[in-house]
C-alpha atoms as a PDB file:
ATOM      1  CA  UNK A   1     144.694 222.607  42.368  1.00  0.00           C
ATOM      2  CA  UNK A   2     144.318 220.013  45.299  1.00  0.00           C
ATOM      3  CA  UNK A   3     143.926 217.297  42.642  1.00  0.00           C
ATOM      4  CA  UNK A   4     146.243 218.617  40.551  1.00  0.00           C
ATOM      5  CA  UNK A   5     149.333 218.553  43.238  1.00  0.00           C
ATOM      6  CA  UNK A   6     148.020 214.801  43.883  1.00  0.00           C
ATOM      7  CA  UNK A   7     147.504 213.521  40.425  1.00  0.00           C
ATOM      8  CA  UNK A   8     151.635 215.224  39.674  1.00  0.00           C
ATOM      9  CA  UNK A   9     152.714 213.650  43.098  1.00  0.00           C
ATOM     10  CA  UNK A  10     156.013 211.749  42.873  1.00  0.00           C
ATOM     11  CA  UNK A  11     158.239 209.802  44.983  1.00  0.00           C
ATOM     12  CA  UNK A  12     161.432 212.141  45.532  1.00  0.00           C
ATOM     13  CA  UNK A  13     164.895 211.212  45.477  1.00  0.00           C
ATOM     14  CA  UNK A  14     165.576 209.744  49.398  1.00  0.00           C
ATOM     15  CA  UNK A  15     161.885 209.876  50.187  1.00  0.00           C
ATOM     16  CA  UNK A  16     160.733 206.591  51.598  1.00  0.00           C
ATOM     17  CA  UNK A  17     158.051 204.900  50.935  1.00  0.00           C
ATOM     18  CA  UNK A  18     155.842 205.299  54.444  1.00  0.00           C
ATOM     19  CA  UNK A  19     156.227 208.990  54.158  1.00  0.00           C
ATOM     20  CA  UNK A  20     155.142 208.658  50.092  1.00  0.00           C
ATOM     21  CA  UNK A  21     152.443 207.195  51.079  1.00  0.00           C
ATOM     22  CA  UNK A  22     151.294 209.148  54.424  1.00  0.00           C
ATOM     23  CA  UNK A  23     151.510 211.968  52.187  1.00  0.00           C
ATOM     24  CA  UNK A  24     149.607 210.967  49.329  1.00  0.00           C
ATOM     25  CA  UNK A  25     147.005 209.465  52.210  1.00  0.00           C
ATOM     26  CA  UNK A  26     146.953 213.164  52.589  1.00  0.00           C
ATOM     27  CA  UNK A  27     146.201 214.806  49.467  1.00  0.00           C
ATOM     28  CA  UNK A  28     143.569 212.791  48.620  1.00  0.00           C
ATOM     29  CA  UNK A  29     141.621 212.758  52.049  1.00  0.00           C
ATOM     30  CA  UNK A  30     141.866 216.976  51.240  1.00  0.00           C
ATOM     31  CA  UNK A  31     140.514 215.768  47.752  1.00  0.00           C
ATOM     32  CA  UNK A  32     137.246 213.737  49.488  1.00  0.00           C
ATOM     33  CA  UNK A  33     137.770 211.177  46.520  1.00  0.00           C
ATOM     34  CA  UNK A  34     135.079 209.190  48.697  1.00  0.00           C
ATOM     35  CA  UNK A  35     135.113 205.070  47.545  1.00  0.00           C
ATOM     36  CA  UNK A  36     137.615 206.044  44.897  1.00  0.00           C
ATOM     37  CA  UNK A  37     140.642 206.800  47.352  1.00  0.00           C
ATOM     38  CA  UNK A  38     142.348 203.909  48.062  1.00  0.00           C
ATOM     39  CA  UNK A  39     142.612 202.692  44.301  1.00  0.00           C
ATOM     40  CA  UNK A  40     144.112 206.270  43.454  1.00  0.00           C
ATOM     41  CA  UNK A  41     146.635 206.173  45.697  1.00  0.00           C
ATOM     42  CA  UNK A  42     147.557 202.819  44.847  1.00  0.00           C
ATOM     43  CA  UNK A  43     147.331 204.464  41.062  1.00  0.00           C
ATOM     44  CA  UNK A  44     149.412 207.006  42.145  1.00  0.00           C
ATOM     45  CA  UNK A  45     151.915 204.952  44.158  1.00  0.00           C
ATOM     46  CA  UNK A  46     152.858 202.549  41.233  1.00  0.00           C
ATOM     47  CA  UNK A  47     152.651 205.754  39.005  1.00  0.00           C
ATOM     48  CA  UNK A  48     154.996 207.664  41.241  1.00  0.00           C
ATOM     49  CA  UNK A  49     157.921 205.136  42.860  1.00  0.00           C
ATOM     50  CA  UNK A  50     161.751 205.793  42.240  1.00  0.00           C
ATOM     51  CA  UNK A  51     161.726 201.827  41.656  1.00  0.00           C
ATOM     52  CA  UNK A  52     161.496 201.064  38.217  1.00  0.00           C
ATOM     53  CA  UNK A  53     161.513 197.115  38.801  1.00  0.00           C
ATOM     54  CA  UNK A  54     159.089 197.435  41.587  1.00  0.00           C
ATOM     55  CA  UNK A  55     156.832 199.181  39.395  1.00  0.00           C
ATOM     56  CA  UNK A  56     157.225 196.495  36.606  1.00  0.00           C
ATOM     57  CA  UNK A  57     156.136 194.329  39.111  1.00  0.00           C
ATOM     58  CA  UNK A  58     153.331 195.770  40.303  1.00  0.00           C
ATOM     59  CA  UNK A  59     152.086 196.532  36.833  1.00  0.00           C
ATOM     60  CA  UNK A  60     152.494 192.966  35.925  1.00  0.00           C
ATOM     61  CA  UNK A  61     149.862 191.746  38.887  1.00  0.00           C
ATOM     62  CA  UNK A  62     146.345 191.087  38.211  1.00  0.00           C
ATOM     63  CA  UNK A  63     144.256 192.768  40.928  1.00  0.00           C
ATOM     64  CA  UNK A  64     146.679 194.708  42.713  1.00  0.00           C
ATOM     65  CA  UNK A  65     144.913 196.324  45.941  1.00  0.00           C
ATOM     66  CA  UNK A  66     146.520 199.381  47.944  1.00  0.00           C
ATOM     67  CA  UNK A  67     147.133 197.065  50.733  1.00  0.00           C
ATOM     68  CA  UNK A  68     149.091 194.400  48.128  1.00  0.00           C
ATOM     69  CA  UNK A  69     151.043 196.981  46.542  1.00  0.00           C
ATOM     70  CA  UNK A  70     152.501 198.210  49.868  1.00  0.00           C
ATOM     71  CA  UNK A  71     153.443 195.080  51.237  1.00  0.00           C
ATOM     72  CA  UNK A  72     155.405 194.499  47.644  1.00  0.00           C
END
């Protein structure tokens, strides 16, 4: 169910960002996704914005790390 509520896990209307993220930082440390945790939230945070052109730009990088995607 952990997983579940993590993989489903979507920015809400007036969330911001830092507390997306803090909580998504969350989920998956409760989901012990070991090396795999900081590309799924990344996954997860372009999945999940409110901001469709953000996302479109995101999508359209090459390597796009966790760290990369936040600063964007």
């Amino acid at each position: 169910y952990l997983r579940y509520q993590f993989f489903t896990r979507s920015q809400s209307d007036g969330e911001t960002i830092d507390h997306f993220v803090t909580d998504l930082r969350n989920r998956a440390r409760q989901c012990e996704f070991g090396t795999l945790e900081d590309s799924l939230i990344r996954d997860r945070l372009i999945c999940g914005i409110k901001d469709d052109s953000v996302r479109r730009r995101l999508l359209r990088e090459v390597d796009v790390s966790l760290k990369s995607a936040l600063d964007v």
